[in-house]
N, C-alpha and C. Protein backbone atom coordinates (compact mmCIF):
# COMPACT_ATOMS: atom_id res chain seq x y z
N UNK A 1 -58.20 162.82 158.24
CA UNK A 1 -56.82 162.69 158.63
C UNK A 1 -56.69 161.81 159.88
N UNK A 2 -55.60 161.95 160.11
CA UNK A 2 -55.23 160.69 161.59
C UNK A 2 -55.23 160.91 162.78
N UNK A 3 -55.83 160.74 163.82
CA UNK A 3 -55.85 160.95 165.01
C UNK A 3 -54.43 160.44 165.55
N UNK A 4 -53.63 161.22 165.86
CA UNK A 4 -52.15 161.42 166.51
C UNK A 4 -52.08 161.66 168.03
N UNK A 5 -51.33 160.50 168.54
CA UNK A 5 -51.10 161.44 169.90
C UNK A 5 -49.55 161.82 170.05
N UNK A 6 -49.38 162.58 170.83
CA UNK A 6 -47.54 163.13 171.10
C UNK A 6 -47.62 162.87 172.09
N UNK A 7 -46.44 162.66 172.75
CA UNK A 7 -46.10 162.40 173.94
C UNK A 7 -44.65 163.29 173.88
N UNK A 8 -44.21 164.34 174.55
CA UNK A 8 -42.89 164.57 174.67
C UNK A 8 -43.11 166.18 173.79
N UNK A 9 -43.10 166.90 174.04
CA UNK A 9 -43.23 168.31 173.30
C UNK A 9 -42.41 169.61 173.62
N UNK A 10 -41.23 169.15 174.25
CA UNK A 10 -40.06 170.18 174.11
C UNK A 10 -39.33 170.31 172.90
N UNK A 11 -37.96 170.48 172.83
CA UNK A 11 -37.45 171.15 171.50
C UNK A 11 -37.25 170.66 170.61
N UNK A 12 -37.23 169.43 170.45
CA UNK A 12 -37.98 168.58 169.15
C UNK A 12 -39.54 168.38 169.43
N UNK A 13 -39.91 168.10 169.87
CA UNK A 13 -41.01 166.98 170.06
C UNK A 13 -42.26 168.42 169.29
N UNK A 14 -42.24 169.31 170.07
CA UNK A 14 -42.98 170.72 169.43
C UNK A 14 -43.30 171.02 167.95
N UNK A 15 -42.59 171.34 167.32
CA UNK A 15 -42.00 171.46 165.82
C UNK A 15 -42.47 169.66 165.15
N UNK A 16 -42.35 169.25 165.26
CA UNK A 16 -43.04 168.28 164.87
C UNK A 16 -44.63 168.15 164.94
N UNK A 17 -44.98 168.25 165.94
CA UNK A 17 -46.42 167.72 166.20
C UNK A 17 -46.71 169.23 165.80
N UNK A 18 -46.77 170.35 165.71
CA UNK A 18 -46.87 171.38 164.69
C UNK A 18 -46.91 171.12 163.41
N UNK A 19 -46.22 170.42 162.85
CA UNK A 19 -46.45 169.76 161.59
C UNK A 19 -47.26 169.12 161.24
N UNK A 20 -47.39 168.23 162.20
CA UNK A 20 -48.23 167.52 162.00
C UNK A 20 -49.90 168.33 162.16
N UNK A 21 -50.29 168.70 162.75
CA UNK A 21 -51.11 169.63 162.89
C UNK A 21 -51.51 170.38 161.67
N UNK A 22 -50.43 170.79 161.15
CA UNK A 22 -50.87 171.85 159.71
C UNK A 22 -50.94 170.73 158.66
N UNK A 23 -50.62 169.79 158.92
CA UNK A 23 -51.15 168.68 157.71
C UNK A 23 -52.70 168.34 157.80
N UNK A 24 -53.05 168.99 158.98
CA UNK A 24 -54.54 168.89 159.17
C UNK A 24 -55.02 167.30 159.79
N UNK A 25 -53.88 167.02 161.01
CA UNK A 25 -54.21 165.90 161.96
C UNK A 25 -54.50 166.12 163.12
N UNK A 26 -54.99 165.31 163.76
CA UNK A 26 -56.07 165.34 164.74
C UNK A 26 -54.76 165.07 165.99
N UNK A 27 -54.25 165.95 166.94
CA UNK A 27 -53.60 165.59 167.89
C UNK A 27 -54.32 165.53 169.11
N UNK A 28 -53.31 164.76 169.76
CA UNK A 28 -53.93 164.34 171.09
C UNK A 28 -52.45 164.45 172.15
N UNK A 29 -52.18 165.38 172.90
CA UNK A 29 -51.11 165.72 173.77
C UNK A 29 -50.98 165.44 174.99
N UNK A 30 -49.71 164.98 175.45
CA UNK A 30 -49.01 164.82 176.80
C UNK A 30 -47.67 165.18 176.89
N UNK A 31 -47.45 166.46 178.17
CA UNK A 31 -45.83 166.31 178.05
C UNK A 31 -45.91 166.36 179.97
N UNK A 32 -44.95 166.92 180.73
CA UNK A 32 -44.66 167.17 181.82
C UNK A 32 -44.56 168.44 182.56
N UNK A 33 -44.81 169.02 181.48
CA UNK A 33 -45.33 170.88 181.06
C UNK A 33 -46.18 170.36 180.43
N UNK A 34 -46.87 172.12 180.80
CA UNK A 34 -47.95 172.75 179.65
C UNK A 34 -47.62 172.30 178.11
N UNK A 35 -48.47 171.83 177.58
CA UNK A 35 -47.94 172.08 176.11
C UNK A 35 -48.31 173.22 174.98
N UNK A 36 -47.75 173.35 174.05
CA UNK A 36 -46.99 174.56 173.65
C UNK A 36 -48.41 175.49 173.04
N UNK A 37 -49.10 176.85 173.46
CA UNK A 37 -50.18 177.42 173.85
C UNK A 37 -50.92 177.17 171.81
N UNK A 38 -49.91 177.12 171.26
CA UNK A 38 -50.10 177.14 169.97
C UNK A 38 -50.92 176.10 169.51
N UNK A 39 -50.32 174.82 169.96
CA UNK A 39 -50.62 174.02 169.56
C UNK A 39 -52.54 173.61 170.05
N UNK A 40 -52.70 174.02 171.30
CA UNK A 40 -53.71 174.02 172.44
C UNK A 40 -54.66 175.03 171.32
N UNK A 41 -54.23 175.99 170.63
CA UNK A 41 -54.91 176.93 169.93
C UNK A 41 -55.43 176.63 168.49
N UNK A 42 -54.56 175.56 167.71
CA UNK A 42 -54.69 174.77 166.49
C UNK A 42 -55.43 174.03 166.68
N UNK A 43 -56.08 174.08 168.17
CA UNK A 43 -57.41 172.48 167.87
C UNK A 43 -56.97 171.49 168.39
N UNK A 44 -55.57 171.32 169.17
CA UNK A 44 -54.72 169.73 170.08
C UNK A 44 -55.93 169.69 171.00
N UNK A 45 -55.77 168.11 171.47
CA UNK A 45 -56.36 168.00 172.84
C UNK A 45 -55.71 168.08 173.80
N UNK A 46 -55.63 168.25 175.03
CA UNK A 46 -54.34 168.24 175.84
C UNK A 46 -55.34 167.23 177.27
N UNK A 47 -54.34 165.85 176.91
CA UNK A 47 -54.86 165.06 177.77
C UNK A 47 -53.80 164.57 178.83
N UNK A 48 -54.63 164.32 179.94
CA UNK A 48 -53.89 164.42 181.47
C UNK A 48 -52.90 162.87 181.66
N UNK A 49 -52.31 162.16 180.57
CA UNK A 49 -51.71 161.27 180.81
C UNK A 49 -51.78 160.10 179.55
N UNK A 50 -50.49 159.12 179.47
CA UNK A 50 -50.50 158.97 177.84
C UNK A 50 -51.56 157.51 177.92
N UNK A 51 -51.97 156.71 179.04
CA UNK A 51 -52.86 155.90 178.92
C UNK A 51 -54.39 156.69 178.19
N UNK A 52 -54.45 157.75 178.42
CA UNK A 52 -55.58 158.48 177.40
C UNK A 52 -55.13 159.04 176.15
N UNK A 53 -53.70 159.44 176.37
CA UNK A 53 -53.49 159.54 174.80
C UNK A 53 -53.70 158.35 173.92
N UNK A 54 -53.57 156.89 174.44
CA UNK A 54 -53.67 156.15 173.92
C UNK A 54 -54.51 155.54 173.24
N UNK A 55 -55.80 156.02 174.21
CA UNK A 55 -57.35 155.35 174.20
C UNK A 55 -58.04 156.24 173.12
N UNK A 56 -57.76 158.11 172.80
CA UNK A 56 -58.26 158.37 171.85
C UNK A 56 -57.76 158.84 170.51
N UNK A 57 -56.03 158.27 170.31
CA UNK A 57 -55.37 158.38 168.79
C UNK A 57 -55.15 156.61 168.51
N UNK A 58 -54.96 156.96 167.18
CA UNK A 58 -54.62 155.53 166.84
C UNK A 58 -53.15 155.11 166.51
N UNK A 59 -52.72 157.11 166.67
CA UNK A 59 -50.70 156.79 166.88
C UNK A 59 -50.44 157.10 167.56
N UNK A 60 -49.34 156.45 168.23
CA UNK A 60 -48.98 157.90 169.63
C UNK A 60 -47.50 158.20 169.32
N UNK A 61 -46.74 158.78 169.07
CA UNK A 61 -45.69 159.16 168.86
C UNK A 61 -44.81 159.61 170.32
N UNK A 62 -43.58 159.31 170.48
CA UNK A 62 -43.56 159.64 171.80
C UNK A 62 -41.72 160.00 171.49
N UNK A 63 -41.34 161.12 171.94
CA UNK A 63 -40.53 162.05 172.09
C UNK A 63 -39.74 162.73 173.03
N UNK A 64 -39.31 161.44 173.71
CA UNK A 64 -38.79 162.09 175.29
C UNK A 64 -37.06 161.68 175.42
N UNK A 65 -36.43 162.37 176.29
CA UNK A 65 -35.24 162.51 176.40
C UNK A 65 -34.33 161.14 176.49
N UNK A 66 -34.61 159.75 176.99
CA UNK A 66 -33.80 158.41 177.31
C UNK A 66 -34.48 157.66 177.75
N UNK A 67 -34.12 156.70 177.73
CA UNK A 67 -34.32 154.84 178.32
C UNK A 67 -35.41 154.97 179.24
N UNK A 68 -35.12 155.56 180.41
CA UNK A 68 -35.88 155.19 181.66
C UNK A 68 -36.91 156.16 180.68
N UNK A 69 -37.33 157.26 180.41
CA UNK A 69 -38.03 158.02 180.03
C UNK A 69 -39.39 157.68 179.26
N UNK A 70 -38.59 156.83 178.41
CA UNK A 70 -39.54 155.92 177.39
C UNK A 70 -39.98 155.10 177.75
N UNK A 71 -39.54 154.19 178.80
CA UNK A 71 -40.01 153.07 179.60
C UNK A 71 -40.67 153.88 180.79
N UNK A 72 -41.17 154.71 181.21
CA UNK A 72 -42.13 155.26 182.10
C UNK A 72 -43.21 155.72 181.48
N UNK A 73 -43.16 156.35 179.90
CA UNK A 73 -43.98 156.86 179.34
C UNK A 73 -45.06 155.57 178.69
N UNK A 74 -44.30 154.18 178.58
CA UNK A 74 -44.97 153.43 177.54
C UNK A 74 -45.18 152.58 179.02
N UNK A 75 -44.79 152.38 179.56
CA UNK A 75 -45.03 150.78 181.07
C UNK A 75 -45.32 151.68 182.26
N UNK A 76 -45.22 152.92 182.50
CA UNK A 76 -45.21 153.38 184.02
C UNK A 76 -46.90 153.62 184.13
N UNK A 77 -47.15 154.27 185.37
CA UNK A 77 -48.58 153.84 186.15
C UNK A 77 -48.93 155.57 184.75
N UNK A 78 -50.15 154.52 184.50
CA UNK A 78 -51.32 155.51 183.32
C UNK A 78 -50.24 155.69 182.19
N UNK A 79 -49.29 154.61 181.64
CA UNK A 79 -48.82 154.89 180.33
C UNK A 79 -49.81 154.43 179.73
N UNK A 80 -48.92 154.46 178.42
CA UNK A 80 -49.33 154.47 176.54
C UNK A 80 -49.80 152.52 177.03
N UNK A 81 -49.19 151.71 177.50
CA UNK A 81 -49.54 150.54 177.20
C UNK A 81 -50.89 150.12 177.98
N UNK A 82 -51.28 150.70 178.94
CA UNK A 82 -52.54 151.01 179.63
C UNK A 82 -53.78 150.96 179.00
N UNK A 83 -53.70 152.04 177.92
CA UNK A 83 -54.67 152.77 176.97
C UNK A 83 -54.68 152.19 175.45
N UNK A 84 -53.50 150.86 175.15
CA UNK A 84 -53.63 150.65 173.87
C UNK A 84 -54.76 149.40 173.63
N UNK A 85 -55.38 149.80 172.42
CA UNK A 85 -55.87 148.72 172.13
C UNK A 85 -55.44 147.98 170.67
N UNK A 86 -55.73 146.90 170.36
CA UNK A 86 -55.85 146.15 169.18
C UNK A 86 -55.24 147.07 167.69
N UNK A 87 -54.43 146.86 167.27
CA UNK A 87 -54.26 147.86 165.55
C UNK A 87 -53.16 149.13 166.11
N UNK A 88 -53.33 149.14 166.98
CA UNK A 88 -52.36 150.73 167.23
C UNK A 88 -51.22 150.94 167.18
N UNK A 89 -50.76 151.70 166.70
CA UNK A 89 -49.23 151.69 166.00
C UNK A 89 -48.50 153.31 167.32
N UNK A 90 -47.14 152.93 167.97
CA UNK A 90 -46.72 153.35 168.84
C UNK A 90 -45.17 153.12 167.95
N UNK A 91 -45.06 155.00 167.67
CA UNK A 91 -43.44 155.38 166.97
C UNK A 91 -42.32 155.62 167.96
N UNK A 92 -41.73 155.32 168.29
CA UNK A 92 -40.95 155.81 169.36
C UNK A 92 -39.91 156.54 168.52
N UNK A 93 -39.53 158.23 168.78
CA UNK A 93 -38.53 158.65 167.94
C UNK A 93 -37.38 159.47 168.92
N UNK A 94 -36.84 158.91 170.10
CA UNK A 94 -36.27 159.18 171.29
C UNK A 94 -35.20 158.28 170.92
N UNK A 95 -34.02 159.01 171.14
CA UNK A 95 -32.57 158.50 170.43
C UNK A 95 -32.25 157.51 172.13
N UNK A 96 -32.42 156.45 171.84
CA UNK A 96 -32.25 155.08 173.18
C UNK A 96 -31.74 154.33 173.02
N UNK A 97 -31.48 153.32 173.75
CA UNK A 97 -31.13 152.06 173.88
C UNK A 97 -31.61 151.32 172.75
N UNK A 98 -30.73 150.25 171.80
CA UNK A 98 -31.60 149.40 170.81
C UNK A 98 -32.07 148.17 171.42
N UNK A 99 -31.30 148.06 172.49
CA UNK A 99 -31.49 146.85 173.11
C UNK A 99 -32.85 146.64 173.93
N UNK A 100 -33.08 148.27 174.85
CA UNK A 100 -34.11 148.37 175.23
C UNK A 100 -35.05 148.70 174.61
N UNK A 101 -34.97 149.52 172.98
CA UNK A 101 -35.74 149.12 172.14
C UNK A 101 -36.97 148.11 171.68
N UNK A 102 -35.54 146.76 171.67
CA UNK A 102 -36.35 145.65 171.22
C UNK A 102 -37.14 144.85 172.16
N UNK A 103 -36.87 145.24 173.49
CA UNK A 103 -37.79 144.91 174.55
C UNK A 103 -38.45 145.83 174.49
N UNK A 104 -39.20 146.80 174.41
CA UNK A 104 -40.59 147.94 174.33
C UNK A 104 -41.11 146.96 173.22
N UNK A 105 -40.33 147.06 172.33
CA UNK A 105 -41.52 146.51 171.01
C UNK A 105 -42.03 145.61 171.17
N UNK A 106 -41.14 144.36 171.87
CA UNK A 106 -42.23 142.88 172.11
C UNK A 106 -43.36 142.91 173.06
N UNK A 107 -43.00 143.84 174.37
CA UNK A 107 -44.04 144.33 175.34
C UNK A 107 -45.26 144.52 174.51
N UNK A 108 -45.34 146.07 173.63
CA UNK A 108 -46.36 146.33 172.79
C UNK A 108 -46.80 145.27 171.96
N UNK A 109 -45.99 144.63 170.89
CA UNK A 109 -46.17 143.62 170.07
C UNK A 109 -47.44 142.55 170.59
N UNK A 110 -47.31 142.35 172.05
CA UNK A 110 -48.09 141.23 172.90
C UNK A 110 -49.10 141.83 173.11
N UNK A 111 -49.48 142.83 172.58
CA UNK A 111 -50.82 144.27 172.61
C UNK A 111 -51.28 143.66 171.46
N UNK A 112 -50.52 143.22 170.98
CA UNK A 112 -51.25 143.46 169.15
C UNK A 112 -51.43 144.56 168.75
N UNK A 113 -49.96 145.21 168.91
CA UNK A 113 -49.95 146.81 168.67
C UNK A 113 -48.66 146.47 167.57
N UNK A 114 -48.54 147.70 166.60
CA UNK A 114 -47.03 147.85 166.17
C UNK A 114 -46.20 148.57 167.10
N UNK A 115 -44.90 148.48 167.00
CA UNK A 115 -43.86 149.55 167.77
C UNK A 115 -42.93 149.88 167.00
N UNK A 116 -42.85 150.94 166.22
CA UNK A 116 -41.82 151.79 165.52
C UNK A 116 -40.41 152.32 166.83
């Protein structure tokens, strides 16, 4: 199965990567809290920042509340763009800006990453 990372694991973000989990995928976690004891108990990794979520999934899914949020998680000091390498596909599913959207994706894009 796929090595997954989450980023964002409050009241959506949880229930998801739970899912994902019982599909029998390999997570790799970051939130701003603890993340959820369950998940820590299913076998997640719980890593100290998303530039390492980055370095050991090959998705990172990221689930956080707005604009600035997503742009700290993917560009701020030890983000997701830190830790990406070559092939890696980065979902963003955080209801944002489209505009600032399409600037995250070309950032990543210049990774030679995808950006969902």
């Amino acid at each position: 199965m796929a090595k997954v990372g989450f980023i964002g694991l409050g009241i959506m973000g949880a229930p998801m990567a739970a899912n994902l989990q019982a599909g029998g995928h390999k997570l790799y976690l970051h939130d701003i809290k603890n993340p959820p004891v369950s998940l820590i108990d299913g076998g997640a990794t719980v890593c100290t920042s998303g530039d390492e979520v980055a370095k050991r999934a090959d998705i990172i899914i990221v689930m956080v509340p707005d604009t600035p949020h997503v742009e700290a998680a993917l560009f701020g000091e030890k983000g997701i763009a830190e830790g990406l390498t070559e092939g890696k596909i980065v979902v963003d599913m955080s209801s944002i800006s489209p505009i600032a959207t399409k600037g995250f994706a070309k950032r990543i894009n210049a990774l030679k990453c995808e950006y969902l």
